[in-house]
C-alpha atoms as a PDB file:
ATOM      1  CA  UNK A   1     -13.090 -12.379 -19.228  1.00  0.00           C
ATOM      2  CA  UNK A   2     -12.952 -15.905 -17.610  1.00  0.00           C
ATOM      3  CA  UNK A   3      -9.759 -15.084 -16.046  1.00  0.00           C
ATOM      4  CA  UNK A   4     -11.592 -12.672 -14.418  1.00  0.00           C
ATOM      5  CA  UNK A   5     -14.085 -14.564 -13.552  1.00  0.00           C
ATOM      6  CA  UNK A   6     -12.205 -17.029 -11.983  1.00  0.00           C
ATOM      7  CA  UNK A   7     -10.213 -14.473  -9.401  1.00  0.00           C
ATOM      8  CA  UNK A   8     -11.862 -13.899  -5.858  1.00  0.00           C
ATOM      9  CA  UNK A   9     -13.451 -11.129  -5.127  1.00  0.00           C
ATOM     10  CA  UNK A  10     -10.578  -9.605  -2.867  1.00  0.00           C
ATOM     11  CA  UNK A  11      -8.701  -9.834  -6.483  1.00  0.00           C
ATOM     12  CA  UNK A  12     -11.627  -8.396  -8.629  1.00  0.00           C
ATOM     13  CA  UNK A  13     -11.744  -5.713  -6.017  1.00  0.00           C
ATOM     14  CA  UNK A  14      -8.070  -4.487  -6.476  1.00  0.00           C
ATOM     15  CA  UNK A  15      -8.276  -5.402 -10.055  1.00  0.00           C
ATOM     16  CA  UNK A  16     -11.567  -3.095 -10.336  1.00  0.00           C
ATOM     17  CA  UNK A  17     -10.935  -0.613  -8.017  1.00  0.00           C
ATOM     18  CA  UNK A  18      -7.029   0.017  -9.472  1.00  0.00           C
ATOM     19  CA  UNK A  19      -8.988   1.074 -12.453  1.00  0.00           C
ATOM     20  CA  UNK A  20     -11.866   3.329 -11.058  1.00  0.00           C
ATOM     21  CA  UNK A  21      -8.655   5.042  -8.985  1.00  0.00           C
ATOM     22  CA  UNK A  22      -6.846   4.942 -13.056  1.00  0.00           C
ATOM     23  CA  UNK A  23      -9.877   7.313 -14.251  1.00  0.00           C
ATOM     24  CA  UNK A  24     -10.285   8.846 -11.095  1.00  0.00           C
ATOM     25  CA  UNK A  25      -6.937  10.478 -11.069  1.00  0.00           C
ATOM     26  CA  UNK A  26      -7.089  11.956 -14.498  1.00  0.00           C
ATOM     27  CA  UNK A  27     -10.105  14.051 -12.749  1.00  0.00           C
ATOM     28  CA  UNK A  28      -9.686  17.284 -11.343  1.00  0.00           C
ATOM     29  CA  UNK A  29      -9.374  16.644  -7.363  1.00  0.00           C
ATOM     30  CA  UNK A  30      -9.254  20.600  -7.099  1.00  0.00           C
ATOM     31  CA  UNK A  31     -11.265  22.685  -9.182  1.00  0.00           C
ATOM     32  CA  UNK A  32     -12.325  26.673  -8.594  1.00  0.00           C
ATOM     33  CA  UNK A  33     -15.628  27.775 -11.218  1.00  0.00           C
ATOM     34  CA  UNK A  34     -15.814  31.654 -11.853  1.00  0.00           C
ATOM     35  CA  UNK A  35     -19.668  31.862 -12.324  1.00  0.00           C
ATOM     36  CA  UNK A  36     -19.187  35.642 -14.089  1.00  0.00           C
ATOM     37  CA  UNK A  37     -17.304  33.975 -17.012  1.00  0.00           C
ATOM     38  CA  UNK A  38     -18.980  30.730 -16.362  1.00  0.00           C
ATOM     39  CA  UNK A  39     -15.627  28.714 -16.302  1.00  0.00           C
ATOM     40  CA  UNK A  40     -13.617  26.442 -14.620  1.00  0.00           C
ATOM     41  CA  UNK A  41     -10.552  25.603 -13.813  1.00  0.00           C
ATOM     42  CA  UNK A  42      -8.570  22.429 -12.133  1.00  0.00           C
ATOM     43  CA  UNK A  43      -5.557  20.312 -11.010  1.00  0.00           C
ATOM     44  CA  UNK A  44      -5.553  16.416 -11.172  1.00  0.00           C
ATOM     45  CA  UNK A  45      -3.915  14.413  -8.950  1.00  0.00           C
ATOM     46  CA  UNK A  46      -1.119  14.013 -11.607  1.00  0.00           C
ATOM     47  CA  UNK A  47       0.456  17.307  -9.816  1.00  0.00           C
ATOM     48  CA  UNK A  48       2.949  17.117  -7.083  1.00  0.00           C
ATOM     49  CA  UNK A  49       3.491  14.488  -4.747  1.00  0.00           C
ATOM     50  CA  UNK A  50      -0.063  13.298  -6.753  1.00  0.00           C
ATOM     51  CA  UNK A  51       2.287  12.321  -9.440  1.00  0.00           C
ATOM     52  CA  UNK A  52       3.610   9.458  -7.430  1.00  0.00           C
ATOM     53  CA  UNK A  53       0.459   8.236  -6.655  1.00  0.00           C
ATOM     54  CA  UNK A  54      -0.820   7.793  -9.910  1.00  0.00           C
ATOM     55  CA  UNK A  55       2.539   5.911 -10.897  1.00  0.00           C
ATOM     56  CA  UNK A  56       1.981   3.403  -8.021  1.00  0.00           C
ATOM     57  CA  UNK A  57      -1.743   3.094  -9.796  1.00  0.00           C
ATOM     58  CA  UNK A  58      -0.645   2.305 -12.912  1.00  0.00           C
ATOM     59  CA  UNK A  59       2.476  -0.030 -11.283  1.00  0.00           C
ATOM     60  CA  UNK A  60      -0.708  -1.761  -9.477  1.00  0.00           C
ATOM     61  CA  UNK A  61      -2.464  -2.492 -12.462  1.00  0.00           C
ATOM     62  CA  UNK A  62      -0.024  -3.657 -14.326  1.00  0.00           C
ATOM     63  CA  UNK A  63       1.190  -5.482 -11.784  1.00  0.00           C
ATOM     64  CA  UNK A  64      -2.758  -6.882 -11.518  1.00  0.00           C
ATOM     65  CA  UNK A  65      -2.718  -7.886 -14.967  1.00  0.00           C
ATOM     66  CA  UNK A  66       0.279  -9.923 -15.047  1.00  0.00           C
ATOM     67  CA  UNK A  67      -1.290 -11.569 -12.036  1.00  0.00           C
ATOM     68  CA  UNK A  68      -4.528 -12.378 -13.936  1.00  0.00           C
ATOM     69  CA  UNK A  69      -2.597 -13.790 -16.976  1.00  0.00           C
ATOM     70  CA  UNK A  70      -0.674 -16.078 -14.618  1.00  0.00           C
ATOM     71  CA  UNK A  71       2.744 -14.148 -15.269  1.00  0.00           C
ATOM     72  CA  UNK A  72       4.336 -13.436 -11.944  1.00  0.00           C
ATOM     73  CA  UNK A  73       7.778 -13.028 -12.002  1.00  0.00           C
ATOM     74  CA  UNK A  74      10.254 -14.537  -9.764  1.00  0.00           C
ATOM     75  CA  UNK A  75      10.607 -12.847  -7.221  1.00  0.00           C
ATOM     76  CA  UNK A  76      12.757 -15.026  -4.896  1.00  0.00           C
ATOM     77  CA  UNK A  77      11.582 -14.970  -1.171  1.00  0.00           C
ATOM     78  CA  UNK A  78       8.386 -12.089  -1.700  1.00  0.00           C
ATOM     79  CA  UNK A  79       4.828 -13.427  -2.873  1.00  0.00           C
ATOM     80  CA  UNK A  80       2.675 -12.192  -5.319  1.00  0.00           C
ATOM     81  CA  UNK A  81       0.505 -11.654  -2.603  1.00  0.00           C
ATOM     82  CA  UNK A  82       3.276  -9.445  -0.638  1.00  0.00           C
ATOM     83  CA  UNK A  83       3.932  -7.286  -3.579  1.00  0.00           C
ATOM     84  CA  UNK A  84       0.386  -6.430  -4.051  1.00  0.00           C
ATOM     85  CA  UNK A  85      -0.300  -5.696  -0.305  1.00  0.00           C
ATOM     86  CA  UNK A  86       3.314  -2.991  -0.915  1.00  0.00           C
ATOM     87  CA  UNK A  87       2.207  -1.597  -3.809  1.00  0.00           C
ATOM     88  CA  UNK A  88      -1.488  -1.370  -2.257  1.00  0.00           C
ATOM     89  CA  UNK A  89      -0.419   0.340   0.833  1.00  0.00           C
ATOM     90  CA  UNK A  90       2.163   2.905  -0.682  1.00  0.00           C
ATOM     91  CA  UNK A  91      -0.904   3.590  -2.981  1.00  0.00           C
ATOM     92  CA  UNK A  92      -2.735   4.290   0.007  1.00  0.00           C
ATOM     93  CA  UNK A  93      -0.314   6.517   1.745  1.00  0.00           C
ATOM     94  CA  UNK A  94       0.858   8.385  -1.269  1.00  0.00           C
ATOM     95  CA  UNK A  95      -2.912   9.137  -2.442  1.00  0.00           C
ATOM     96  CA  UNK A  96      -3.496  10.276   1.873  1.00  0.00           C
ATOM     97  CA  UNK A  97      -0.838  12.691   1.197  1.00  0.00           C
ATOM     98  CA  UNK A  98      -2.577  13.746  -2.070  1.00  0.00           C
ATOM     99  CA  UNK A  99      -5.565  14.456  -0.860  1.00  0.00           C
ATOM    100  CA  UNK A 100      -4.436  16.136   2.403  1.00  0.00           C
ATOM    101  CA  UNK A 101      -1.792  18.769   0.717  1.00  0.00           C
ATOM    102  CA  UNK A 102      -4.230  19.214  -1.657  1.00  0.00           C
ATOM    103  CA  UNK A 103      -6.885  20.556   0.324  1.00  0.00           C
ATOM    104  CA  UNK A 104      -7.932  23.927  -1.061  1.00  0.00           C
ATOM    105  CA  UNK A 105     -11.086  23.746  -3.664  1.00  0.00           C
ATOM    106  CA  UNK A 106     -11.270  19.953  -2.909  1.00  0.00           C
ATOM    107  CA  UNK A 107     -13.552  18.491  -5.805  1.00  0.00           C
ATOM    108  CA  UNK A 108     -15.579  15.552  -5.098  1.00  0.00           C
ATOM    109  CA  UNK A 109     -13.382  13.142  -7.849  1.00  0.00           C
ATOM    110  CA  UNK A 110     -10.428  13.373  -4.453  1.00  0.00           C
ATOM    111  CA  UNK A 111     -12.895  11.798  -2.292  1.00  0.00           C
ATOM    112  CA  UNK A 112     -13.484   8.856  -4.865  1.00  0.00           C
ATOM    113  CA  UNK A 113      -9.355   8.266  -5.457  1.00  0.00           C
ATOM    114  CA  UNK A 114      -9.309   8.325  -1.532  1.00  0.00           C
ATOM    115  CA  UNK A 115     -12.224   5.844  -0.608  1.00  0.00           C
ATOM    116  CA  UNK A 116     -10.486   3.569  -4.022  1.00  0.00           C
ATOM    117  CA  UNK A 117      -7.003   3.637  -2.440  1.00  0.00           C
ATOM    118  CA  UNK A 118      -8.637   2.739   1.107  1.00  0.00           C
ATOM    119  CA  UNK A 119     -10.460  -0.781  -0.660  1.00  0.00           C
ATOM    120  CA  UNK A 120      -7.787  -1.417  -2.675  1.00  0.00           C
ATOM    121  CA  UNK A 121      -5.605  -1.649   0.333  1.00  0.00           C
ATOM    122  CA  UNK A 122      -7.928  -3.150   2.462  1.00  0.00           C
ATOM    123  CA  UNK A 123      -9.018  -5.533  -0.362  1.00  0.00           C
ATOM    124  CA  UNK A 124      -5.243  -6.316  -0.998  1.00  0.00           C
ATOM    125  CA  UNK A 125      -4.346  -6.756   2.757  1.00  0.00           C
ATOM    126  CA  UNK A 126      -7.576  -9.835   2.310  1.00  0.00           C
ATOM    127  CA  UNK A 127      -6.140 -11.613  -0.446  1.00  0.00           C
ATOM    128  CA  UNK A 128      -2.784 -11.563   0.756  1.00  0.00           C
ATOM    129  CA  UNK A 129      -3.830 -13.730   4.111  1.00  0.00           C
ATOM    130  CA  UNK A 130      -5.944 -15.511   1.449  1.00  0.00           C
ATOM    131  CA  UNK A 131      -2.891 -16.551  -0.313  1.00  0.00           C
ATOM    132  CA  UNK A 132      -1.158 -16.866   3.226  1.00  0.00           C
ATOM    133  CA  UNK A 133       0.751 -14.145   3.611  1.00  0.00           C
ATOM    134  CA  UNK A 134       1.902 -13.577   8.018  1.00  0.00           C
ATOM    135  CA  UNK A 135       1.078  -9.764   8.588  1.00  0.00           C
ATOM    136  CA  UNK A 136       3.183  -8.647  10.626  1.00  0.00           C
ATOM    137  CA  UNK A 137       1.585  -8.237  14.596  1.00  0.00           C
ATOM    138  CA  UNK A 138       2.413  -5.733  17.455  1.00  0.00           C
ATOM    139  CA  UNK A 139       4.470  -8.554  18.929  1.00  0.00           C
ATOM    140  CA  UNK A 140       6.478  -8.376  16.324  1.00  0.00           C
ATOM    141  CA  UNK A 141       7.418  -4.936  16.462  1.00  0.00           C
ATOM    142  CA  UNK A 142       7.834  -4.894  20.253  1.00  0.00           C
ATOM    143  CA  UNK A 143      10.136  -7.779  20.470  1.00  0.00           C
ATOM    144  CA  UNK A 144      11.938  -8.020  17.522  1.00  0.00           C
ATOM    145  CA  UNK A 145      13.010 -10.967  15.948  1.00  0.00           C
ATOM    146  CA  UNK A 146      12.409 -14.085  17.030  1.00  0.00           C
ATOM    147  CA  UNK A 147      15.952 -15.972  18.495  1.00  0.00           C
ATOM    148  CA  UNK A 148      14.698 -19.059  20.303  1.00  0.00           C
ATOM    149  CA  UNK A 149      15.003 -17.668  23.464  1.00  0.00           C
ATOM    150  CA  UNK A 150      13.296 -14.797  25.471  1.00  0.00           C
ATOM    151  CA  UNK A 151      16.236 -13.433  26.831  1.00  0.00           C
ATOM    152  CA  UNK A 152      19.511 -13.670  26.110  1.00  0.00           C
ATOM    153  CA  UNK A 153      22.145 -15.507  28.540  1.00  0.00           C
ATOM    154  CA  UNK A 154      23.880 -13.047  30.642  1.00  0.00           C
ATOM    155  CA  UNK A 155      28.064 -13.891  30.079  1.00  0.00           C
ATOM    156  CA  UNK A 156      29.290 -15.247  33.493  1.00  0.00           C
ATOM    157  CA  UNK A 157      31.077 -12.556  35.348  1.00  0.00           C
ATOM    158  CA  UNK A 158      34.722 -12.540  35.763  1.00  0.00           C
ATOM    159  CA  UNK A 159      36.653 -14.545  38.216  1.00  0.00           C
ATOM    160  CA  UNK A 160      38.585 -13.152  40.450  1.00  0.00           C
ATOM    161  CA  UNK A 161      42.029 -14.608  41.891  1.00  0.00           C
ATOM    162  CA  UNK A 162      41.410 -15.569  45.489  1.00  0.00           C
ATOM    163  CA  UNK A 163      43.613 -13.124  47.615  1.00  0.00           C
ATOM    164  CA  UNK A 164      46.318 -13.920  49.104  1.00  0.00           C
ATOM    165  CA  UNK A 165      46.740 -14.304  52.901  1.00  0.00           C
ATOM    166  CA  UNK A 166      50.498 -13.901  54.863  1.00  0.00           C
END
């Protein structure tokens, strides 16, 4: 509990929410109730595409964990910080796709995976400038990377042999 208590919030936030979004998914995210019979029936968001999303949660968490016993891996050039913000986002995208395909008899534990997967990302996205992480800017997608130079020299055109004259 003091490890925890030493982490910044940005960290208890992914570390907290990756387990709300843990229980959450075990919920059903669709559900349809026949009053008649008075019962009910559901899907979690371990179905489908879902299935991926839920994986990613518990890769986050454990991933989290190792991170609050001090146990990240080498990982050559890519942070800590970077693999959190990856795993964060694909969380984020794969749960969006979860909750959009699986739109019919929409039960209110989808909108609590969703709004998790949103702070986790956005909390993850925090500490990774924290820890110093460069996000990427729309500079950098329009102009690639950089060389050094804006443009690139232009090779000399070709000489031509001065005609002859007789």
């Amino acid at each position: 509990m003091d490890n925890f208590r030493r982490l910044s919030p940005p960290e208890q936030v992914v570390f907290v929410g990756a387990i709300v979004a843990l229980i959450v998914s075990f919920l059903d995210w669709q559900q349809v109730c026949v009053s008649v019979i008075n019962a009910c029936a559901g899907a979690s968001e371990w179905n489908g595409v879902g299935t991926v999303a839920a994986l990613l949660i518990v890769v986050l968490l454990v991933w989290e964990v190792a991170r609050l016993l001090g146990k990240d891996p080498e990982l050559g050039s890519v942070t800590p910080g970077q693999v959190s913000a990856v795993l964060a986002l694909l969380l984020l995208v794969f749960t969006l796709i979860t909750f959009l395909s699986h739109d019919e008899a929409r039960h209110w534990p989808a909108w609590i995976g969703l709004l998790a997967a949103i702070v986790i990302a956005v909390a993850a996205f925090v500490r990774a400038r924290n820890e110093g992480v460069e996000m990427p800017t729309k500079e950098t997608f329009s102009t690639g990377p950089a060389t050094g130079s804006d443009t690139a020299a232009a090779p000399d055109p070709p000489e031509t042999p001065p005609a002859e004259t007789q």
